[in-house]
Structure formats: C-alpha cells, structure tokens
C-alpha atoms as a PDB file:
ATOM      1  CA  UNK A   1     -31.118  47.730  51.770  1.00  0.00           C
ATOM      2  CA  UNK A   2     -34.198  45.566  50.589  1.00  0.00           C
ATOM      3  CA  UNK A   3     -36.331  48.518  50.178  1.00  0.00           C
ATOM      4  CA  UNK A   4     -34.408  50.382  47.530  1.00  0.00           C
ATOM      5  CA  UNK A   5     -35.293  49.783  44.248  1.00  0.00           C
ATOM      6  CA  UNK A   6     -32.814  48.572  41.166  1.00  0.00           C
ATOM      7  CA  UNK A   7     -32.760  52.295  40.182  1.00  0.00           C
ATOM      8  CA  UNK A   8     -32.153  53.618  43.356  1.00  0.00           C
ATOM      9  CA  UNK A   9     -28.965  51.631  43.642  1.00  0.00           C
ATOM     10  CA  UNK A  10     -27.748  52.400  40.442  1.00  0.00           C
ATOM     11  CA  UNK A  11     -28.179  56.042  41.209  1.00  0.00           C
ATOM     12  CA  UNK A  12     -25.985  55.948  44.197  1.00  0.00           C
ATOM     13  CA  UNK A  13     -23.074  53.888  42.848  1.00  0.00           C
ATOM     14  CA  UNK A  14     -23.246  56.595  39.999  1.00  0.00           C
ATOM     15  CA  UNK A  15     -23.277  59.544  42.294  1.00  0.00           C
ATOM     16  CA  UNK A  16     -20.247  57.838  44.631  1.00  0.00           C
ATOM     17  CA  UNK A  17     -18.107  56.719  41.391  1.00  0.00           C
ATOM     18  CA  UNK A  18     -18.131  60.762  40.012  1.00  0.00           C
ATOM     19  CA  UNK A  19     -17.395  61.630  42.961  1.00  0.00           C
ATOM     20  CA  UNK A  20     -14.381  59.130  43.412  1.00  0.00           C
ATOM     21  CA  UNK A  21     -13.414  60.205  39.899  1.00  0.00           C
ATOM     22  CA  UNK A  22     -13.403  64.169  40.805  1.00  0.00           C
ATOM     23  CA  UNK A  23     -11.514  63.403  43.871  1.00  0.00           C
ATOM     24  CA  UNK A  24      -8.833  61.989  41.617  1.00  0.00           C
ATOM     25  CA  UNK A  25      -9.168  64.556  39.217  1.00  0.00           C
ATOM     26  CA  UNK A  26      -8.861  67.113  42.037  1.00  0.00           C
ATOM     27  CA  UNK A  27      -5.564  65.382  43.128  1.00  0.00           C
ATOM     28  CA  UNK A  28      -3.966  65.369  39.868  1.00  0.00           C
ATOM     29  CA  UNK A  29      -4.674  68.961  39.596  1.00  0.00           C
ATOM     30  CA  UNK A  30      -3.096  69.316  42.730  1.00  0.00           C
ATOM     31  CA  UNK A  31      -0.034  67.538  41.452  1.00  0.00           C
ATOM     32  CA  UNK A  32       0.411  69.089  38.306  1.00  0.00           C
ATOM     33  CA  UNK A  33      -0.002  72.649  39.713  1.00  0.00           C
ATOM     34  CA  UNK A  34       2.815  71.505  42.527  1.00  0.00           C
ATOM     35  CA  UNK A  35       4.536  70.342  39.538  1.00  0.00           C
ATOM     36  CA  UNK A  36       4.547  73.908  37.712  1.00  0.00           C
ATOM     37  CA  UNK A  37       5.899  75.973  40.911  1.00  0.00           C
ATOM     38  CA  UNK A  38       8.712  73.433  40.977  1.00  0.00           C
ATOM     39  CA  UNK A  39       9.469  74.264  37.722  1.00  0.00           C
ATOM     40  CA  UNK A  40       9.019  77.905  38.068  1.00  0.00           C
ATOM     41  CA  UNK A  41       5.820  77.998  35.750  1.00  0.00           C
ATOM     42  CA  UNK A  42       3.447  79.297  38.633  1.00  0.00           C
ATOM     43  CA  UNK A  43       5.267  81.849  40.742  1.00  0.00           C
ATOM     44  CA  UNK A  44       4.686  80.658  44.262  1.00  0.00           C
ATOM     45  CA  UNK A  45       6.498  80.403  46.700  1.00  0.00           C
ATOM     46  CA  UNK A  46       8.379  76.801  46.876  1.00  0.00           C
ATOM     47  CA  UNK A  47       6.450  75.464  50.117  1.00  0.00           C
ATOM     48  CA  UNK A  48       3.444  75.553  48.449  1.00  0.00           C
ATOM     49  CA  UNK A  49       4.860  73.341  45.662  1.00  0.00           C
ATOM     50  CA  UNK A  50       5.492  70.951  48.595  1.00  0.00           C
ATOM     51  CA  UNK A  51       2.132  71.101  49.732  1.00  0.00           C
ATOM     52  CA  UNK A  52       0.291  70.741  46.646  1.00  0.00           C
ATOM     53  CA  UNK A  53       2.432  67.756  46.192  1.00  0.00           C
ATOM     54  CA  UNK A  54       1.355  66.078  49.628  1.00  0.00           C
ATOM     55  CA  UNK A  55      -2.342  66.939  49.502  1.00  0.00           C
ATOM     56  CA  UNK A  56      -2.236  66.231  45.693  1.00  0.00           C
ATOM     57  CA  UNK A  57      -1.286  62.865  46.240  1.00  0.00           C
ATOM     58  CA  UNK A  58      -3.255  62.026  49.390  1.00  0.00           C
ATOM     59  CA  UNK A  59      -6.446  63.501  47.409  1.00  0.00           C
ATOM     60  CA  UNK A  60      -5.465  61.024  44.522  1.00  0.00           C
ATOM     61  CA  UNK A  61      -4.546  57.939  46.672  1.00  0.00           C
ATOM     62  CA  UNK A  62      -6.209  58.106  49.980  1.00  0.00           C
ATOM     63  CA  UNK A  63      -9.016  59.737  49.416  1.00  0.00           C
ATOM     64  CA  UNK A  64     -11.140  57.638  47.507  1.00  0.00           C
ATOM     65  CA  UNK A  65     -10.056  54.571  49.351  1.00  0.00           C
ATOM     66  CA  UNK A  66     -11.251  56.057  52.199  1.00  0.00           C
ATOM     67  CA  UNK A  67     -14.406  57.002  50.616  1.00  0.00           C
ATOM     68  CA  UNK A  68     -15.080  53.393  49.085  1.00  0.00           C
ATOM     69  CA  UNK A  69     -14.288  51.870  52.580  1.00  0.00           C
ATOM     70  CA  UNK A  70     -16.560  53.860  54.484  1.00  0.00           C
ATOM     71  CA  UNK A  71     -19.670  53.597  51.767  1.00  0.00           C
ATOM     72  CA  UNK A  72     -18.772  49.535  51.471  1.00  0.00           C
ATOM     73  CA  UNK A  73     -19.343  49.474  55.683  1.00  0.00           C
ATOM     74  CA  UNK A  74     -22.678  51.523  55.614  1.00  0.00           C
ATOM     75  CA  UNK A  75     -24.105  49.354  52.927  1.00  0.00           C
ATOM     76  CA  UNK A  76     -23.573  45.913  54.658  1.00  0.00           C
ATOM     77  CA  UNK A  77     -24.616  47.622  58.051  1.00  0.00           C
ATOM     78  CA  UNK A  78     -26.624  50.878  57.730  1.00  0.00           C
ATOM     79  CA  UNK A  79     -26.646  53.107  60.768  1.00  0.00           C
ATOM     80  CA  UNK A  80     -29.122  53.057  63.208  1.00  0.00           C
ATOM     81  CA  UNK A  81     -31.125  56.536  64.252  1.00  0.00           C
END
C-alpha cells in the first residue's frame, strides 16, 4: 500500500463509496417497486412483491457491509499472487 500515490487512494475510496451508494440506491428501488405490487400499482404477481422486498433489503443492508468488510481486509493485507 506504500506504493500508491495520494491520488491513487483517493480514486479508489471514490470508486468503492459510488458503488456502496448505487448498491443502496439499487435496494431502495427494490423496495419501493415491492412496495407498489403490494399495493396493486405494478401488476405482478404477489410473490414477487415478497421477493423484491427480501433482496431489496439485503441489497440495502447487507450488501455494502459486506462490500466495506471485504475492501477494509484487502487493504490491511493485500493478496498474495
């Protein structure tokens, strides 16, 4: 991690907090479309209401914790190849 420049970093906590952001964004979608077949708006059948809801919210909480986890461990110790 010495090697990379001030720049560098920047550049990849940008790139990893739009994607953490569209991951959330993609969830609430996810939510909010569940949300309309519930109500009727969308005309879906009602399982996929229930399954919007579930990956919706995984998308939105999981997700990106997952995400941050797994780039926090590769910084501190970088794979080997």
């Amino acid at each position: 991690m010495a090697d990379e420049t001030r720049e560098e970093i920047e550049a990849k906590a940008k790139s990893r907090f739009i994607m953490i952001s569209m991951m959330q964004l993609g969830g609430a979608l996810m939510v909010v479309a569940g949300l309309a077949v519930l109500q009727g708006v969308l005309p879906l059948p009602m399982w996929t209401a229930y399954l919007l809801l579930v990956m919706g919210l995984f998308e939105l909480f999981v997700i990106p914790q997952m995400l941050a986890k797994i780039w926090n461990t590769n910084d501190r110790n970088p794979p080997t190849a």
